[in-house]
Each structure stands twice: as C-alpha cells, then as structure tokens.
C-alpha atoms as a PDB file:
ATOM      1  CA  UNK A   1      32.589  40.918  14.234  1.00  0.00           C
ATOM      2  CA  UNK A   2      31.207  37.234  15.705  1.00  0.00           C
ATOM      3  CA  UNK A   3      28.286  36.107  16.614  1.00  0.00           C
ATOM      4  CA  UNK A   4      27.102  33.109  18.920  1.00  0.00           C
ATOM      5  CA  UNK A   5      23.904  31.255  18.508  1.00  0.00           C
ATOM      6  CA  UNK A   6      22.456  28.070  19.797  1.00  0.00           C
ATOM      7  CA  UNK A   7      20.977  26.667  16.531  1.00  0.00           C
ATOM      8  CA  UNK A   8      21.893  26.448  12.606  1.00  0.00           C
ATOM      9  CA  UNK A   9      19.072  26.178  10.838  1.00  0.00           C
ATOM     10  CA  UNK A  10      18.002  29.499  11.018  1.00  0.00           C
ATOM     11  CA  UNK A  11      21.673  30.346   9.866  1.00  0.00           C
ATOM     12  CA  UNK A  12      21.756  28.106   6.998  1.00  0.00           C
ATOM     13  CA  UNK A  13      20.224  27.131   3.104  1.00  0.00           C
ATOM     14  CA  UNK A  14      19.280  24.764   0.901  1.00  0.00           C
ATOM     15  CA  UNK A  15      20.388  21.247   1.025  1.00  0.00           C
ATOM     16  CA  UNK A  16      23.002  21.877   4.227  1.00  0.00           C
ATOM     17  CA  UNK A  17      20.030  23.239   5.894  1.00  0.00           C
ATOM     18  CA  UNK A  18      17.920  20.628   5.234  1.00  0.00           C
ATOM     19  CA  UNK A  19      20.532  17.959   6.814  1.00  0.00           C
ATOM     20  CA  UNK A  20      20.727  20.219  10.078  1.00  0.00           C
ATOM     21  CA  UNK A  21      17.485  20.293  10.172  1.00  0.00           C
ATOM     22  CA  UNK A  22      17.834  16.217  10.899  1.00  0.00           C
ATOM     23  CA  UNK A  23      21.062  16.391  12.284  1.00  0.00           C
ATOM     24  CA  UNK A  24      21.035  19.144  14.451  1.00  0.00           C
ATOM     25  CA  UNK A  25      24.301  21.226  15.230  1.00  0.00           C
ATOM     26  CA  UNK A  26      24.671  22.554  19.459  1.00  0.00           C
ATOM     27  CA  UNK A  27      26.340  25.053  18.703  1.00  0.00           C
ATOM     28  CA  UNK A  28      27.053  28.148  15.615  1.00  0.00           C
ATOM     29  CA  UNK A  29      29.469  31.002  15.973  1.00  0.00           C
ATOM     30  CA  UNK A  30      29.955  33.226  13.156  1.00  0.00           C
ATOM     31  CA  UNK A  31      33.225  35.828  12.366  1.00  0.00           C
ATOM     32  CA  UNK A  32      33.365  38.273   9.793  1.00  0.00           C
ATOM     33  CA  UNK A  33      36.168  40.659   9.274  1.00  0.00           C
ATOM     34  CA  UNK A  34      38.382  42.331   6.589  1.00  0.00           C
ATOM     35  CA  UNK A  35      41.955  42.155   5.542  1.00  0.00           C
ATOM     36  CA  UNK A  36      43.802  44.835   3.340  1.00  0.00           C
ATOM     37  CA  UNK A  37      46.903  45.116   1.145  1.00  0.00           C
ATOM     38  CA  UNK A  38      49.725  47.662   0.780  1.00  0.00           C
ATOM     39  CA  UNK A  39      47.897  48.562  -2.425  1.00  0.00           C
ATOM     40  CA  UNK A  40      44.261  49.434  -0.459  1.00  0.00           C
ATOM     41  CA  UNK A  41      43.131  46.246  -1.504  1.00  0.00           C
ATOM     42  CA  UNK A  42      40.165  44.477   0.987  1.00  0.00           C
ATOM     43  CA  UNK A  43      39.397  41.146   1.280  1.00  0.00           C
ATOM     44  CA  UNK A  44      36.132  39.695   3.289  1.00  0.00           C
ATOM     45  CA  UNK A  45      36.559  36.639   5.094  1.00  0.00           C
ATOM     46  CA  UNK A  46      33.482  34.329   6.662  1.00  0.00           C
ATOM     47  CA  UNK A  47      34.445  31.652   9.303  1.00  0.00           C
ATOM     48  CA  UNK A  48      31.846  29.711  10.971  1.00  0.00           C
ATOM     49  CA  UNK A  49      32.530  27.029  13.719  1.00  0.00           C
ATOM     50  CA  UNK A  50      29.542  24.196  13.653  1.00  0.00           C
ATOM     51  CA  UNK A  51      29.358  22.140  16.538  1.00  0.00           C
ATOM     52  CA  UNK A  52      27.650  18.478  16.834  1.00  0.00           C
ATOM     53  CA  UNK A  53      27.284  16.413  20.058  1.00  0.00           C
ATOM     54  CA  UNK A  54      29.208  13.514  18.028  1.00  0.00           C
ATOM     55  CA  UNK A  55      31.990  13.227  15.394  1.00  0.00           C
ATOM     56  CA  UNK A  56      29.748  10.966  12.961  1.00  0.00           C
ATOM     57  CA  UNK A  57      27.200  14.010  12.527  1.00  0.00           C
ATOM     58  CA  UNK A  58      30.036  16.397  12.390  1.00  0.00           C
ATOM     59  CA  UNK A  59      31.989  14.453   9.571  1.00  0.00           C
ATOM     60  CA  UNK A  60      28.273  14.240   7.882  1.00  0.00           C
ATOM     61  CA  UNK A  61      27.910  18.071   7.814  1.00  0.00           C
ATOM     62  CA  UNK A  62      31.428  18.384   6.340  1.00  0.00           C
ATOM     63  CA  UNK A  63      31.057  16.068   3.636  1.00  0.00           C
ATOM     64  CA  UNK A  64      27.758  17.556   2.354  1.00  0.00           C
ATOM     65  CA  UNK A  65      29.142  21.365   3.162  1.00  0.00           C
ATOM     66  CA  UNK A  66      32.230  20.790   1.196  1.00  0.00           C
ATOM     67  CA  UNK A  67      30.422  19.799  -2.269  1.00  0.00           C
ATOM     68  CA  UNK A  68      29.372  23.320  -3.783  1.00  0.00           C
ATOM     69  CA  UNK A  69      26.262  24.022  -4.496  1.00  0.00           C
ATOM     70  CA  UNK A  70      24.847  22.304  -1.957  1.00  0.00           C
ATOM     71  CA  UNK A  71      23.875  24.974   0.308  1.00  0.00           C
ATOM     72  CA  UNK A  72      25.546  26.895   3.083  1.00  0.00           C
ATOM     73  CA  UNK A  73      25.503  28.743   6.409  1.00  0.00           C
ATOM     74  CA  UNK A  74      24.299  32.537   5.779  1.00  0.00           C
ATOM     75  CA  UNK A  75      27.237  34.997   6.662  1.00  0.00           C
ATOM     76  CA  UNK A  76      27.349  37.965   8.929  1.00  0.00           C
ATOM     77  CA  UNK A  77      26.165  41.410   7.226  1.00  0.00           C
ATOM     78  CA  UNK A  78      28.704  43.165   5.438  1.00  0.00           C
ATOM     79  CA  UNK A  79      27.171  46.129   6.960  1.00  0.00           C
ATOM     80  CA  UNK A  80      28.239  45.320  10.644  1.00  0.00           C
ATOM     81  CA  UNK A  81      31.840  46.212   9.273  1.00  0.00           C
ATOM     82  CA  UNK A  82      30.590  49.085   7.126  1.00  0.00           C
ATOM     83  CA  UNK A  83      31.392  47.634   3.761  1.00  0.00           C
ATOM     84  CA  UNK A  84      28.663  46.400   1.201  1.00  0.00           C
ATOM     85  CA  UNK A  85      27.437  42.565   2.051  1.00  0.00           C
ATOM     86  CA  UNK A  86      29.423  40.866  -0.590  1.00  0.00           C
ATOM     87  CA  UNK A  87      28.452  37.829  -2.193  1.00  0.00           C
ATOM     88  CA  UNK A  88      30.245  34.760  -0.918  1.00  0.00           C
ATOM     89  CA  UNK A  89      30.081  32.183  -3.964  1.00  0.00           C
ATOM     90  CA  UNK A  90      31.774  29.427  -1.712  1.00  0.00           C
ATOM     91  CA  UNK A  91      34.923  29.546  -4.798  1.00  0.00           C
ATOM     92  CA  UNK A  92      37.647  30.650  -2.036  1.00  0.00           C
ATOM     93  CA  UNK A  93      36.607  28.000   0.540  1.00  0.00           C
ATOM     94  CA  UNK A  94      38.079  25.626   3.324  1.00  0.00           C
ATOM     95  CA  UNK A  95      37.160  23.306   6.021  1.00  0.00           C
ATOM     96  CA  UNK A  96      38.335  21.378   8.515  1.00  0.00           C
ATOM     97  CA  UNK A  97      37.316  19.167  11.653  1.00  0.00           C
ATOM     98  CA  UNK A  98      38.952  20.115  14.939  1.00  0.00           C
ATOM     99  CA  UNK A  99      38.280  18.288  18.244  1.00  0.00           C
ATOM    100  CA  UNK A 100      36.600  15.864  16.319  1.00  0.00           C
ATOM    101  CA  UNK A 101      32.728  17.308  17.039  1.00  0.00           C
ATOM    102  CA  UNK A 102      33.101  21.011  15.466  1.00  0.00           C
ATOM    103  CA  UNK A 103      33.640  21.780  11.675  1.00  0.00           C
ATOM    104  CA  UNK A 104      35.318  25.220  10.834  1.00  0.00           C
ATOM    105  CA  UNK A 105      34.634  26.271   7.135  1.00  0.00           C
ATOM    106  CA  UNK A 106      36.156  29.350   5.885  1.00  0.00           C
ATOM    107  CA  UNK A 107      35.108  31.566   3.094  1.00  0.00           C
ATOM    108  CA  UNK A 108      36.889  34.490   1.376  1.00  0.00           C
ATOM    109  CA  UNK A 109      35.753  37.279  -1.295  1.00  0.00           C
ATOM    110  CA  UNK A 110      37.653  40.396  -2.766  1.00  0.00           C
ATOM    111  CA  UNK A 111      35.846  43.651  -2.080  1.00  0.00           C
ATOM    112  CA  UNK A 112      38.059  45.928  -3.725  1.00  0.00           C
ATOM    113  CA  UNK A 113      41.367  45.721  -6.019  1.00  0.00           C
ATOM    114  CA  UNK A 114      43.089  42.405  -6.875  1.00  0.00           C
ATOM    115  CA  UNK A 115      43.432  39.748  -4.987  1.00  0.00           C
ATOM    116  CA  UNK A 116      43.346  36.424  -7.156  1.00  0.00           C
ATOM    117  CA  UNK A 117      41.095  33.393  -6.341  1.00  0.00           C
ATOM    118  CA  UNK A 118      44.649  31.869  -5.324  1.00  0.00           C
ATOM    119  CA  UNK A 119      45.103  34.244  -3.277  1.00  0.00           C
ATOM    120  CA  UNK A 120      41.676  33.997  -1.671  1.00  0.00           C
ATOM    121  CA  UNK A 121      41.781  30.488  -1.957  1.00  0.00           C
ATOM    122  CA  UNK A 122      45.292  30.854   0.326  1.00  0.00           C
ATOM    123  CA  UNK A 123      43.241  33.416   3.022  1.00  0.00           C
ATOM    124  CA  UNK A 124      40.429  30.711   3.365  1.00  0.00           C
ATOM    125  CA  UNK A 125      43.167  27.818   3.893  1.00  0.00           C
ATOM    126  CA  UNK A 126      44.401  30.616   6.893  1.00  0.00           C
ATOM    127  CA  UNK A 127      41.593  31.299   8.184  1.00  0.00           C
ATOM    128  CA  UNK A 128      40.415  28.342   9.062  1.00  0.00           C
ATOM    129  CA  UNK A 129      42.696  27.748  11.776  1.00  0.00           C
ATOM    130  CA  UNK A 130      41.386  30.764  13.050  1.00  0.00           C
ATOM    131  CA  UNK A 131      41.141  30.360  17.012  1.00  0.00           C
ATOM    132  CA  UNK A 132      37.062  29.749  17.770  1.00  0.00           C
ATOM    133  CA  UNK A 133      36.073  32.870  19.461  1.00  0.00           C
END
C-alpha cells in the first residue's frame, strides 16, 4: 500500500515534526507492505520518501531523523493490509539520501514468528533502496 501527500507535518511527531514544521518537506510518499518466510513468518516494513526543495534541508532532516527518539513520520495503518498496526520502535531502521533533495528511511517490525532484529535490521538496509513509487 503507498500513499502520496503534499505535506509532512501532518504525517510526522515530536521533535522531527517540529523541524518540518520550519523546514518544510514538498513532498511525502508513504509504503507499507509485508514480507513472509518459508516458516509463515511476517515481517512489516515502513518506507517513506521525504522530499526538500534543497539538499541542505534534506541532509538536516536526516541527521535529526536518524538519532532515535527524536520523533518520526507516522506509518501507514496496519489495517490497510489486514494485519494489526504494529508498533514501529525505529530499532530495525535505515536511511539514506538519493538525488541529493529526498531522504528514504526505512523501518521494519516482526508481526509473527522469528525474525531477529538482525534480520530486520538487514530488511530495513533493503528496503531502502526500494524504487520511490
């Protein structure tokens, strides 16, 4: 599931919110889907693209998104894939720049059975090269 919108602030909390608040983002599209194992294992995964209208502002946004704790941008409803919204802690987490204005950050949980947070960790570090819908 994705989503487009034209803001972030309405899409975002605490600290990360306040900074778009001042340094506005032009763009927000939001993904949410599901991976399994061979063992009925599911994973969640959260990847949001944040676009700026410069590279200082997007860089600025990274560095304060990356520190956890800070805040975050609110996923997409568990329920628009019909599984429970899961809590994303921000633990299995990656970022990157691409085309120096747009940060991708990438987020994943375990729903059911065992994946390990190196294993999540290594779906995040994925799916953050995750084409921009």
């Amino acid at each position: 599931m994705t989503r487009g919108d034209g803001e972030c602030v309405s899409h975002s909390f605490g600290q990360v919110q306040e900074l778009l608040k001042a340094v506005p983002c032009v763009a927000l599209d939001r993904m949410l889907f599901t991976l399994t194992d061979d063992k009925g294992g599911t994973a969640v995964v959260f990847v949001a693209w944040v676009e700026f209208d410069d590279r200082d502002k997007a860089r600025e946004f990274k560095r304060l998104e990356d520190v956890h704790g800070t805040g975050d941008l609110t996923p997409l409803s568990g329920s628009l894939l019909q599984i429970v919204d899961v809590p994303f802690t921000a633990h299995n987490y990656d970022s990157a720049v691409v085309d120096d204005v747009t940060v991708v950050i990438a987020e994943a949980e375990n729903v059911a059975g065992g994946f390990t947070a190196e294993y999540l960790d290594d779906i995040a570090g994925v799916a953050v090269l995750t084409p921009r819908p």
